[in-house]
N, C-alpha and C. Protein backbone atom coordinates (compact mmCIF):
# COMPACT_ATOMS: atom_id res chain seq x y z
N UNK A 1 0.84 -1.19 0.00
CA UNK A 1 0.00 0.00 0.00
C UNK A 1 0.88 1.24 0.00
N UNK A 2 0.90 1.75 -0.89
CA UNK A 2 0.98 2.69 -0.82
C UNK A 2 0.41 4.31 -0.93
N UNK A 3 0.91 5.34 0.15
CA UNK A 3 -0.33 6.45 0.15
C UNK A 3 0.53 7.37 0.64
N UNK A 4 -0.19 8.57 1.08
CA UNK A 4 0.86 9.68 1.89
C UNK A 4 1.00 9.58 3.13
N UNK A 5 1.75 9.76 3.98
CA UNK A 5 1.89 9.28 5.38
C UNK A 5 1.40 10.90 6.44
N UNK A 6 1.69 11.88 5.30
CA UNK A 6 1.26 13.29 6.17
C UNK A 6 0.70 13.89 5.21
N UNK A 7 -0.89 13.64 5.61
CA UNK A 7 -1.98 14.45 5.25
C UNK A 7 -2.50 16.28 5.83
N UNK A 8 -2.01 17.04 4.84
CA UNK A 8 -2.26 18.87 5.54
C UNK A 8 -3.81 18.48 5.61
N UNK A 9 -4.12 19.03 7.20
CA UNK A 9 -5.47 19.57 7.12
C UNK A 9 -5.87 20.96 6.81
N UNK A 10 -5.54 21.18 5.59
CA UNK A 10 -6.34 22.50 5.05
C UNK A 10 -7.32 22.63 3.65
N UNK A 11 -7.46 23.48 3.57
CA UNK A 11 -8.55 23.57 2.65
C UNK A 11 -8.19 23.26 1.04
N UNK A 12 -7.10 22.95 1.23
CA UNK A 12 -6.88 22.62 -0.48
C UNK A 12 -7.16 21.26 -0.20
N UNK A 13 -7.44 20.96 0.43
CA UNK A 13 -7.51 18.96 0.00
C UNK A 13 -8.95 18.47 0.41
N UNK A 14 -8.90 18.20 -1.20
CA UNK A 14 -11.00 17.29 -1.43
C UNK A 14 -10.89 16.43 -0.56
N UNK A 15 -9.97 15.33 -0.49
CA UNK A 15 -10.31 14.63 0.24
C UNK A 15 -9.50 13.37 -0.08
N UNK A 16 -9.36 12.42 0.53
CA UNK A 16 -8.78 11.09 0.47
C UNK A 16 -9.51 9.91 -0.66
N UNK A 17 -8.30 9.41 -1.20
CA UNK A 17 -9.08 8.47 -2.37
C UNK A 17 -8.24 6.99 -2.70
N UNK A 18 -9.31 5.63 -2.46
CA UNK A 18 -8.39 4.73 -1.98
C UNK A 18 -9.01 4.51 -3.59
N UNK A 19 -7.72 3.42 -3.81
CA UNK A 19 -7.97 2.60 -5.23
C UNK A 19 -8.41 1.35 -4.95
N UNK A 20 -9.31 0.09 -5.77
CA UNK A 20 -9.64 -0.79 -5.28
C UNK A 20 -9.41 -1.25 -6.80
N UNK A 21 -9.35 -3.26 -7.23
CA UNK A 21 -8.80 -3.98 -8.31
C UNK A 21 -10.33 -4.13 -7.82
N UNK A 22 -10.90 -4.63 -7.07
CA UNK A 22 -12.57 -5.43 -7.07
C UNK A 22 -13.55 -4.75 -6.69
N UNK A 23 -14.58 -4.82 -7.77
CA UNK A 23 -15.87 -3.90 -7.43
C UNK A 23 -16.72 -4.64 -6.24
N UNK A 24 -16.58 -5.61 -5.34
CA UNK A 24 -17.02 -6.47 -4.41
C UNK A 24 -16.36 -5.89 -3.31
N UNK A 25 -15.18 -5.40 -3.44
CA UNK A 25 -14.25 -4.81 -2.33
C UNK A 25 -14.41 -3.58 -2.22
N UNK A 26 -14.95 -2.70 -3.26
CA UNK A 26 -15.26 -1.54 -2.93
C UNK A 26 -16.75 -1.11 -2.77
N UNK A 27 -17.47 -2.07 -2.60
CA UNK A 27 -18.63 -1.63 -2.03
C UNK A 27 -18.42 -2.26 -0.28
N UNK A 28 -17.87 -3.64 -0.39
CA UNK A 28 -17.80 -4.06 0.90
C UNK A 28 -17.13 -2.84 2.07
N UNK A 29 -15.95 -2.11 1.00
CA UNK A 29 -15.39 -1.01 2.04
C UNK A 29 -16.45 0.30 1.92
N UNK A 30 -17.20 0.44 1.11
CA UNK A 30 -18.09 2.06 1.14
C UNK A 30 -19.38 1.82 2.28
N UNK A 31 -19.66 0.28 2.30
CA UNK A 31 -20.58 0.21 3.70
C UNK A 31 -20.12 0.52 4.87
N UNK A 32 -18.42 -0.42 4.83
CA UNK A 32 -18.10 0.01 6.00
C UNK A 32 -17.59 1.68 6.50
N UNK A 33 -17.88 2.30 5.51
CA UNK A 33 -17.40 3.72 5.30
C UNK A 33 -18.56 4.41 6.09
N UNK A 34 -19.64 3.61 5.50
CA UNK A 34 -20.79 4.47 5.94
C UNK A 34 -21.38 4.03 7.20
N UNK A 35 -21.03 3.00 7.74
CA UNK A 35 -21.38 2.48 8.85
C UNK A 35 -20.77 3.03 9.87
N UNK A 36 -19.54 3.55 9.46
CA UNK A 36 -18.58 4.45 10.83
C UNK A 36 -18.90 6.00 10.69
N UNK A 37 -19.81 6.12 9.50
CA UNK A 37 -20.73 7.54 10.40
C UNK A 37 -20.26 8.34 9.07
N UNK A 38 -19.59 8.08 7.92
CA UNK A 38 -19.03 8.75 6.61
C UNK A 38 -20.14 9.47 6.02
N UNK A 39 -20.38 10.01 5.51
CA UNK A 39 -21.59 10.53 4.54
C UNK A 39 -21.11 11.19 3.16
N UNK A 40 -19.90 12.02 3.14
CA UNK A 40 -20.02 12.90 2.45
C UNK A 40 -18.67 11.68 1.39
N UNK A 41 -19.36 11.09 0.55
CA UNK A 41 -18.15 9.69 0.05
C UNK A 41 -18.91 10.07 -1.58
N UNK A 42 -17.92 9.81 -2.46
CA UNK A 42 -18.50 9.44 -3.73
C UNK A 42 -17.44 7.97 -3.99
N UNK A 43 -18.12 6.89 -4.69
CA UNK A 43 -17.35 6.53 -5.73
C UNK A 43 -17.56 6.53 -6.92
N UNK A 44 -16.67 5.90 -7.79
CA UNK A 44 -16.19 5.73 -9.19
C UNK A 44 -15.65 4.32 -9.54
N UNK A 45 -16.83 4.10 -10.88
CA UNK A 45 -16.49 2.98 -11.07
C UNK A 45 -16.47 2.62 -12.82
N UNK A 46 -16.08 2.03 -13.46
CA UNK A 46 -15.78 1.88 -15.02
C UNK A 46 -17.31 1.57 -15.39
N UNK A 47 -18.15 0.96 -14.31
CA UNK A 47 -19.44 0.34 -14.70
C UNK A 47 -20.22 0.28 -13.47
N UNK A 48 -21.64 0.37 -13.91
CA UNK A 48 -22.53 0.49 -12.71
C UNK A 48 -21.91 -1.15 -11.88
N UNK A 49 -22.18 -1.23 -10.22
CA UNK A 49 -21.37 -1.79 -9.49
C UNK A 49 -22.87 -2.03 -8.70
N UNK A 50 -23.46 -3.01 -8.53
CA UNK A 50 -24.88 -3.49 -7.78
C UNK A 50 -24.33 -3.47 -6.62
N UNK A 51 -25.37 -2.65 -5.88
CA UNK A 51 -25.30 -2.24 -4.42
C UNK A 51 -24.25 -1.21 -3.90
N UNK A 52 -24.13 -0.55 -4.89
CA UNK A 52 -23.00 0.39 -4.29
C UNK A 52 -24.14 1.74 -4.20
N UNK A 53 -24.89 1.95 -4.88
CA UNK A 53 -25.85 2.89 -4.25
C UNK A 53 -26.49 2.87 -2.79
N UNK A 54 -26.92 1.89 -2.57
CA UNK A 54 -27.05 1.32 -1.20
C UNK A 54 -26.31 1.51 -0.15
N UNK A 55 -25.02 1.09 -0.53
CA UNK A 55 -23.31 1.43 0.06
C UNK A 55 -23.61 2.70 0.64
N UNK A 56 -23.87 3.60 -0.52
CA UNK A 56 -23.24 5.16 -0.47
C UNK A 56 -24.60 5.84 0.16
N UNK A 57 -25.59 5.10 0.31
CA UNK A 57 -26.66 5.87 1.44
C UNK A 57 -27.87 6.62 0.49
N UNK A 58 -27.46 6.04 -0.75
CA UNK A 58 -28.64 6.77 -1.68
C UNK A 58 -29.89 5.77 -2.01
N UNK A 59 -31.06 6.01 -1.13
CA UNK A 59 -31.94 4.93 -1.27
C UNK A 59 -32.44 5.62 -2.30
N UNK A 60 -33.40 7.02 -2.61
CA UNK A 60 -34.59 7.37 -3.34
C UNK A 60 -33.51 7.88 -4.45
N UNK A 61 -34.81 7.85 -5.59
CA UNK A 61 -34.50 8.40 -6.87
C UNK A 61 -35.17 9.46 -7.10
N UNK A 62 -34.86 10.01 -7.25
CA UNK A 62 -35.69 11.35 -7.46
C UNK A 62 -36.10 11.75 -9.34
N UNK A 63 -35.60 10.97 -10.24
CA UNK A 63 -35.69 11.22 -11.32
C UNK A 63 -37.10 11.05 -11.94
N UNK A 64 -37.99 9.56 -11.45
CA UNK A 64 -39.31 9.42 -11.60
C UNK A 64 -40.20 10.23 -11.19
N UNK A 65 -40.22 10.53 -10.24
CA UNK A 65 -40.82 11.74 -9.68
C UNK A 65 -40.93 13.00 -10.72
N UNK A 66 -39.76 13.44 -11.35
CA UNK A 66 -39.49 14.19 -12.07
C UNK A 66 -39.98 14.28 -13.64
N UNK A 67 -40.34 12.57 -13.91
CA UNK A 67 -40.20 12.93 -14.94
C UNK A 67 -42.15 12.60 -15.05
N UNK A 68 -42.47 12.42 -14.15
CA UNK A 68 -44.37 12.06 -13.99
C UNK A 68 -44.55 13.64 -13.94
N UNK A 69 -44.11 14.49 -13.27
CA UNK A 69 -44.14 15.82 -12.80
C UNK A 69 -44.05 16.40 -14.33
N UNK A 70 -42.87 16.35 -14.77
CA UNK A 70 -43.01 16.43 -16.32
C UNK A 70 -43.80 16.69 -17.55
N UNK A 71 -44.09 15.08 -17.36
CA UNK A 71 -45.15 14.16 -17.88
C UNK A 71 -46.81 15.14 -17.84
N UNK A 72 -47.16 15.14 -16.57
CA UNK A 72 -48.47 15.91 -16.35
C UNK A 72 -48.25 17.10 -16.60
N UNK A 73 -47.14 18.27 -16.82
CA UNK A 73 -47.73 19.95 -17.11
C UNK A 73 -47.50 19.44 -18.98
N UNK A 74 -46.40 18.69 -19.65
CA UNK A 74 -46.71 18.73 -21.12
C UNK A 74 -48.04 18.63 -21.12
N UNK A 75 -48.56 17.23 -20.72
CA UNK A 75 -49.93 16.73 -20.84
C UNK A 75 -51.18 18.27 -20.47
N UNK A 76 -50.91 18.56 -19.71
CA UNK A 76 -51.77 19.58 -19.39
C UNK A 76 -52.02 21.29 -20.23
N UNK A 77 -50.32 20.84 -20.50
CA UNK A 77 -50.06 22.11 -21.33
C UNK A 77 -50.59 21.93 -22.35
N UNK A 78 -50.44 21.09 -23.32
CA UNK A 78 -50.92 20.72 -24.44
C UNK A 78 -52.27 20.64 -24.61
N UNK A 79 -52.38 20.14 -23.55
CA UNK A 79 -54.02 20.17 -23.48
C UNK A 79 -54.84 21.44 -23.60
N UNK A 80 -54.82 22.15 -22.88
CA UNK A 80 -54.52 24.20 -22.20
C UNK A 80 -54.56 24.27 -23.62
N UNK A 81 -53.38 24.28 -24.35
CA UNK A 81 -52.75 25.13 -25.70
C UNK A 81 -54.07 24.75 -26.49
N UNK A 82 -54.47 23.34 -26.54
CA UNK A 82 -55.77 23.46 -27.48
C UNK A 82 -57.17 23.62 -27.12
N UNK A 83 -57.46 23.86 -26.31
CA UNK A 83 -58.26 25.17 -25.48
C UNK A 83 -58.54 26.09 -25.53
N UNK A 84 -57.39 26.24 -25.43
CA UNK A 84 -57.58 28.21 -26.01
C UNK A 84 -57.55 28.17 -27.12
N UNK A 85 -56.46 27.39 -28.12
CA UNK A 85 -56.73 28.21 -29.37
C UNK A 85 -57.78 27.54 -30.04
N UNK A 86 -58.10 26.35 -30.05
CA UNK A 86 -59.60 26.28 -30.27
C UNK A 86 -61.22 26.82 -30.22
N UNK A 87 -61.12 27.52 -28.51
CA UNK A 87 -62.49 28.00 -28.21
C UNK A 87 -62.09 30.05 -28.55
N UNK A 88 -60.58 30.22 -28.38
CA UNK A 88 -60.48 31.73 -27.89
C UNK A 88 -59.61 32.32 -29.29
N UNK A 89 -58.35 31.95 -29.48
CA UNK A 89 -57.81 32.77 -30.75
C UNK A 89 -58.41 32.33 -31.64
N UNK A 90 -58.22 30.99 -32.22
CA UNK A 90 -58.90 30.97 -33.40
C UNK A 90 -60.44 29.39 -33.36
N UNK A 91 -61.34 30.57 -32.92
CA UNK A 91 -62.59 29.73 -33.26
C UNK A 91 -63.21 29.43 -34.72
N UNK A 92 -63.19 28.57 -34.54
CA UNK A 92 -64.11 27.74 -36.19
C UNK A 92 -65.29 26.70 -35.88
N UNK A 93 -66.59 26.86 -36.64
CA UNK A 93 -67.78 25.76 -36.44
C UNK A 93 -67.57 24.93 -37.74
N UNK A 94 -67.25 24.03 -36.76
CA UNK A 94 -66.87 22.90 -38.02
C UNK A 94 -67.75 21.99 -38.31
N UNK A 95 -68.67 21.91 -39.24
CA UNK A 95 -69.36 20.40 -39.43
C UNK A 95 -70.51 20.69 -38.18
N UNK A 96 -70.90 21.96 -37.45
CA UNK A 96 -72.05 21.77 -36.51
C UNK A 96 -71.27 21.48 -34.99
N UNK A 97 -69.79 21.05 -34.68
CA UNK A 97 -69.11 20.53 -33.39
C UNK A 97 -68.94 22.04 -32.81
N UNK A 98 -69.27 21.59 -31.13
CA UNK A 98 -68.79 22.52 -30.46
C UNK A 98 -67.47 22.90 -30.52
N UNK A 99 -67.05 24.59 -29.84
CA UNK A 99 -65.64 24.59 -30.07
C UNK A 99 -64.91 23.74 -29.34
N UNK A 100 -65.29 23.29 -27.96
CA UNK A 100 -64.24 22.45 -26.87
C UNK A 100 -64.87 21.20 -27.52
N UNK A 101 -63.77 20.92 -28.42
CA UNK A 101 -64.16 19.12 -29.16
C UNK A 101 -62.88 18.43 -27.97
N UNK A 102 -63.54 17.85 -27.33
CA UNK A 102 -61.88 17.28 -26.02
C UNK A 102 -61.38 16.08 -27.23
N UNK A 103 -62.19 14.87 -27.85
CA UNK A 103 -61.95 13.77 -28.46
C UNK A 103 -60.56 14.28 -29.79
N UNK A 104 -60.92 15.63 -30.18
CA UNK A 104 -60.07 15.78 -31.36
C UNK A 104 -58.48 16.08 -30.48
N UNK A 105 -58.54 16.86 -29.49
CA UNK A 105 -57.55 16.91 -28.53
C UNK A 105 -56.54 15.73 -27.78
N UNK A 106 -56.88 14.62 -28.37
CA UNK A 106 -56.16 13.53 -27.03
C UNK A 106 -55.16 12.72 -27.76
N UNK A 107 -54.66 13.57 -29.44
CA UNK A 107 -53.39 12.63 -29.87
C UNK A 107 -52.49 13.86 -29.39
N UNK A 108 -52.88 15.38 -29.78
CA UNK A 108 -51.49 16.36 -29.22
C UNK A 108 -51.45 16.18 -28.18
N UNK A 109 -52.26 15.72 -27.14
CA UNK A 109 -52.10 15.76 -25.72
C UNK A 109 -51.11 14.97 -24.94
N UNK A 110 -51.38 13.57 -25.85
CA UNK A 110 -50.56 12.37 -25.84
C UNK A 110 -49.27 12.88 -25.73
N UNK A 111 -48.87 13.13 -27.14
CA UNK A 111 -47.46 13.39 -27.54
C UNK A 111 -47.28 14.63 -26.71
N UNK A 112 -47.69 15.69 -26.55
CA UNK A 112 -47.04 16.87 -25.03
C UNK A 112 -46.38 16.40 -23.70
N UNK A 113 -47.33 15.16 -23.49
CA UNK A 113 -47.22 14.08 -22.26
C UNK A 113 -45.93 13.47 -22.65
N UNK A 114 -45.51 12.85 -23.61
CA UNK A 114 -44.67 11.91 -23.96
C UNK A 114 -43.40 13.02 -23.95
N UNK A 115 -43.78 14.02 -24.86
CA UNK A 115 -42.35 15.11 -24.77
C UNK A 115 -42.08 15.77 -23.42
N UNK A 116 -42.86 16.09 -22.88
CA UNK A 116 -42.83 16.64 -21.72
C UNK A 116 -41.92 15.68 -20.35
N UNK A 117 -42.50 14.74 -20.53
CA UNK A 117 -41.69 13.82 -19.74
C UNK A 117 -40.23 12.95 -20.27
N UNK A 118 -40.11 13.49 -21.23
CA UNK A 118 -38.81 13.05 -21.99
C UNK A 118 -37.90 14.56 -21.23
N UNK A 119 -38.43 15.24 -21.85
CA UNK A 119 -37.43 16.58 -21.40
C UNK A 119 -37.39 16.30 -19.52
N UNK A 120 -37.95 16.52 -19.03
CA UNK A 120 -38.22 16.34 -17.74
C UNK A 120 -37.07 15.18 -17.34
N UNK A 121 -37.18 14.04 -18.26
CA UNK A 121 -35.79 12.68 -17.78
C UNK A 121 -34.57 13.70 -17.83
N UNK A 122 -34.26 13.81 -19.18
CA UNK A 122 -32.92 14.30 -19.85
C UNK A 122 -32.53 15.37 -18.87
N UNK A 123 -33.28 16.06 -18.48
CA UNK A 123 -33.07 17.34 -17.86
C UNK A 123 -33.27 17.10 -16.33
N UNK A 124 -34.00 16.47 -15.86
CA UNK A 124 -33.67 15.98 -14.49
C UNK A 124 -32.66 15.45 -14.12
N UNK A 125 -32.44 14.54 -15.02
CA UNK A 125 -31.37 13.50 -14.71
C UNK A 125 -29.32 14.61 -15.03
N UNK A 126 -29.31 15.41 -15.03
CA UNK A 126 -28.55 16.13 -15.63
C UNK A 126 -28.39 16.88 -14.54
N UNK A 127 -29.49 17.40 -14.07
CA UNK A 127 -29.99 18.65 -12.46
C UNK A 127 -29.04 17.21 -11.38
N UNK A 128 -29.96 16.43 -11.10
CA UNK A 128 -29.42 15.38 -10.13
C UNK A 128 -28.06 15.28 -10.15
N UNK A 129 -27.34 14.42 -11.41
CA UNK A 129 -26.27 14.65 -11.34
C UNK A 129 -25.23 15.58 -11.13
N UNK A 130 -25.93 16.38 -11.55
CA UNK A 130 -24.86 17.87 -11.20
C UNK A 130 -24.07 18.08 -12.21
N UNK A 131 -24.75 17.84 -13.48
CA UNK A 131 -23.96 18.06 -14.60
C UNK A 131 -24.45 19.18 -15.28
N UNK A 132 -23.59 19.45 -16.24
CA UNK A 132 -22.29 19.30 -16.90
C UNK A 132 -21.00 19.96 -16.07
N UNK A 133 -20.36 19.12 -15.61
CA UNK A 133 -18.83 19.59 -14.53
C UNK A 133 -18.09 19.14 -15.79
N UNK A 134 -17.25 20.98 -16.23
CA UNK A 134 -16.49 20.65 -16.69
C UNK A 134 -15.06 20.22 -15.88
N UNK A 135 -15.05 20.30 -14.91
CA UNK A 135 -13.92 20.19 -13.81
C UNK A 135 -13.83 19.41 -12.59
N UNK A 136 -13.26 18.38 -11.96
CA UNK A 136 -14.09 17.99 -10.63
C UNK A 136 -11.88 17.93 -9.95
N UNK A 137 -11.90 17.87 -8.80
CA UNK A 137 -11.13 17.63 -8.14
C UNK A 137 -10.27 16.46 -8.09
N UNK A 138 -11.66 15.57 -8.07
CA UNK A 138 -10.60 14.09 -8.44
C UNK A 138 -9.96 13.40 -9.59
N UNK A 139 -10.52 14.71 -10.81
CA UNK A 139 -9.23 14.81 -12.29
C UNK A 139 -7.96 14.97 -11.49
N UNK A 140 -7.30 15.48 -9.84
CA UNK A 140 -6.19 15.69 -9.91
C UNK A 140 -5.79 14.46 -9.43
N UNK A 141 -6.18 13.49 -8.89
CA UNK A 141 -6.11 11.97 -7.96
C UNK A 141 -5.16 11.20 -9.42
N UNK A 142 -3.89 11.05 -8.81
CA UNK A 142 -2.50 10.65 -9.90
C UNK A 142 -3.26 9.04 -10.38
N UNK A 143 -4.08 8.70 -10.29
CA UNK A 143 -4.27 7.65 -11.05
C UNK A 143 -5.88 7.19 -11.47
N UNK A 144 -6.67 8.68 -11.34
CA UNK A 144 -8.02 8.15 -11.55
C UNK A 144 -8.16 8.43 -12.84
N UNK A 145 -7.42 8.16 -13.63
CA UNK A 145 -7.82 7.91 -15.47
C UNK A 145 -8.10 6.41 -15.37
N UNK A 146 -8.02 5.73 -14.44
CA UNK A 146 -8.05 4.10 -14.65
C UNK A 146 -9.72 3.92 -13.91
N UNK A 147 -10.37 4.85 -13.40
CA UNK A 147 -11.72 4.70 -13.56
C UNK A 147 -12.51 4.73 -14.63
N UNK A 148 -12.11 4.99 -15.68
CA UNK A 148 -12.89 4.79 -16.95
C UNK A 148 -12.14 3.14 -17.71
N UNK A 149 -11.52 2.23 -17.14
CA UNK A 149 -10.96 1.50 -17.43
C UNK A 149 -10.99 0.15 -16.67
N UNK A 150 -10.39 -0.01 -15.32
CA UNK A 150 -10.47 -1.01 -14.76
C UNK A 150 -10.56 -1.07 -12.94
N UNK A 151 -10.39 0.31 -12.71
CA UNK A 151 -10.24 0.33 -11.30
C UNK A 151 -11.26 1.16 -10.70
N UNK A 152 -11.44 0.89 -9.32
CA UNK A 152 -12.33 1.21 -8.72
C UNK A 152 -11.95 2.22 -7.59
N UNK A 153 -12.70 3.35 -7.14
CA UNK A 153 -11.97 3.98 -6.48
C UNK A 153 -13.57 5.01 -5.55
N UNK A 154 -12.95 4.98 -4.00
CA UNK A 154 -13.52 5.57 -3.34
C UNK A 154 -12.87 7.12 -3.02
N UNK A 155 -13.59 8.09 -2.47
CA UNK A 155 -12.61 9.36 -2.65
C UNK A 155 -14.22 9.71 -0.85
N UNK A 156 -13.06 10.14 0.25
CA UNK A 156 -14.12 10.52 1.39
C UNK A 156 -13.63 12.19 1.38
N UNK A 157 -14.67 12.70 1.47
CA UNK A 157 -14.24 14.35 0.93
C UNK A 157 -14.40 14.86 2.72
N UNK A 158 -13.15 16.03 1.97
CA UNK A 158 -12.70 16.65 3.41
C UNK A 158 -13.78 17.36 4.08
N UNK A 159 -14.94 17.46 3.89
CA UNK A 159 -16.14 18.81 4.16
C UNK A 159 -16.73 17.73 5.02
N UNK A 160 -16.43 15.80 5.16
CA UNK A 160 -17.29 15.60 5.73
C UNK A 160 -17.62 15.43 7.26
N UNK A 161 -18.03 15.57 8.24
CA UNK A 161 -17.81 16.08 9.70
C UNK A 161 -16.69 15.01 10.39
N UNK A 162 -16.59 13.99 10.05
CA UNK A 162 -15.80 12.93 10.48
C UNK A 162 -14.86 12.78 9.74
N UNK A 163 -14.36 13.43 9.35
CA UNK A 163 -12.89 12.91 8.18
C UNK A 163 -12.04 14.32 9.38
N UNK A 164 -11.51 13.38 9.56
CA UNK A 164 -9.95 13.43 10.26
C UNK A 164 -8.60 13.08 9.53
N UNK A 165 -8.05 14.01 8.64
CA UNK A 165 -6.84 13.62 7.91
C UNK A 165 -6.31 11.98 8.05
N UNK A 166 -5.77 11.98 9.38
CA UNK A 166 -4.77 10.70 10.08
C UNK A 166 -5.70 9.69 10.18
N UNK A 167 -6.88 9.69 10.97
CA UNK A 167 -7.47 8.78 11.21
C UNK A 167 -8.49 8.19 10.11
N UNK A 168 -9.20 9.20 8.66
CA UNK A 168 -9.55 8.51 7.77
C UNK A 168 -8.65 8.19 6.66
N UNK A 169 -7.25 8.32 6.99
CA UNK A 169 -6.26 7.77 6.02
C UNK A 169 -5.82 5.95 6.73
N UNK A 170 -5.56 6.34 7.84
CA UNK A 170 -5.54 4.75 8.54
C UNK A 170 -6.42 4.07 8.40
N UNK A 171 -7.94 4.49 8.19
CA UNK A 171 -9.51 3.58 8.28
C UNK A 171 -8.81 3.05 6.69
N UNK A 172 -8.85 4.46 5.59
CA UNK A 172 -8.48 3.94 4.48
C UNK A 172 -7.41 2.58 3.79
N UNK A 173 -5.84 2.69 4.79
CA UNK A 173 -5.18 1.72 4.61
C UNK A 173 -5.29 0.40 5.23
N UNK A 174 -6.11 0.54 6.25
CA UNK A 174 -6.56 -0.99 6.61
C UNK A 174 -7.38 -1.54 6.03
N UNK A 175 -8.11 -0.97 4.83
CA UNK A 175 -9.08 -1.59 3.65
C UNK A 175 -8.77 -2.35 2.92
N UNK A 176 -7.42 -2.57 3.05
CA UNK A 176 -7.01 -3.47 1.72
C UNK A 176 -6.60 -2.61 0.26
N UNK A 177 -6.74 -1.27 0.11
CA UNK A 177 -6.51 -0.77 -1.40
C UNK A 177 -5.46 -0.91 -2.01
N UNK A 178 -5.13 -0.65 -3.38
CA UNK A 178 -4.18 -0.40 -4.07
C UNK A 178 -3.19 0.35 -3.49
N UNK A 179 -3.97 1.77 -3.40
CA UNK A 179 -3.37 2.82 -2.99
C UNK A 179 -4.13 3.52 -2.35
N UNK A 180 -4.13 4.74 -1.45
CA UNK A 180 -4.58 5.83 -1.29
C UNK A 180 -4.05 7.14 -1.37
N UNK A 181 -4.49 7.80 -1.99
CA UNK A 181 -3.54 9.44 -2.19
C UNK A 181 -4.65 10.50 -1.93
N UNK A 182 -3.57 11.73 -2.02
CA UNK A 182 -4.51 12.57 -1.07
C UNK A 182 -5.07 13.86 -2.43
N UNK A 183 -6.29 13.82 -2.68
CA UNK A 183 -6.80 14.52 -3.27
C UNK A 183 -6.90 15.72 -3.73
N UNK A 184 -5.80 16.97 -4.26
CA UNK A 184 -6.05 18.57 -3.75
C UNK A 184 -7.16 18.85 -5.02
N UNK A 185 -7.27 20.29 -4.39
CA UNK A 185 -8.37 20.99 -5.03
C UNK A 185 -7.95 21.52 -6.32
């Protein structure tokens, strides 16, 4: 193992980041991360890793929610939009039909619903993540180009109330990692 032996506690450093060869080993260590009271943890992994959400304390999704929420103002909107311009900007008696025909209304309505909650995914899911980062901290971690490749890697950020330089670098090297190095900003 190798890592830094003297961690500065100051504000340039995100935080500590162990490397792991097994995605079994790095969820087994992000429970135990979170079980000793960790919260503020991301990992990184080449591929989604079953149960590491769990690991990391993220039960709810918030994206469904988002995208039903969505889903119902297209639907509604669309609906609305032919409403008005049916009964109010531009009225026409067609064939003897009232102006609020709802039946002629329920294919744009459809598709408002369908777009509406498409945008609502794409765009939720983007809000959640916290994207687009063109920049993150742990681009500086000397070997996390191998998260898009083969390795697995936990990173416990310095903001979180229990990260103690010394003592979450020791929790870190008794994990078993590759490595651990120390993260700057």
């Amino acid at each position: 193992m190798s890592g830094p032996h003297d961690v500065p506690a100051t504000p340039e450093v995100y935080g500590l980041m162990a490397e792991f060869d097994d995605p079994d080993r790095l969820v087994e260590v992000t429970r135990g991360a979170f079980e000793r009271g960790f919260r503020q943890m991301e990992a990184y992994t080449p591929f989604p890793v079953e149960g590491l959400d769990h690991a990391l304390g993220y039960h709810r999704n918030k994206v469904p929610a988002t995208v039903f929420a969505g889903a119902l103002l297209g639907g509604l909107g669309g609906f609305l939009m032919q409403c008005w311009s049916a009964m109010y900007y531009y009225p026409h008696n067609i064939a003897g039909k009232p102006l609020y025909s709802w039946p002629a209304f329920i294919p744009i309505t459809f598709e408002t619903t369908v777009l509406g909650g498409a945008f609502a995914a794409v765009f939720g899911m983007l809000f959640y993540n916290g994207l687009p980062k063109l920049y993150h901290p742990v681009f500086n971690a000397p070997t996390f180009g191998l998260a898009s490749d083969d390795r697995f890697f936990l990173c416990i950020q310095s903001r979180d109330p229990l990260f103690d330089p010394e003592e979450t670098l020791a929790f870190l090297e008794t994990c078993g990692p590759r490595s651990v190095s120390v993260v700057p900003y």
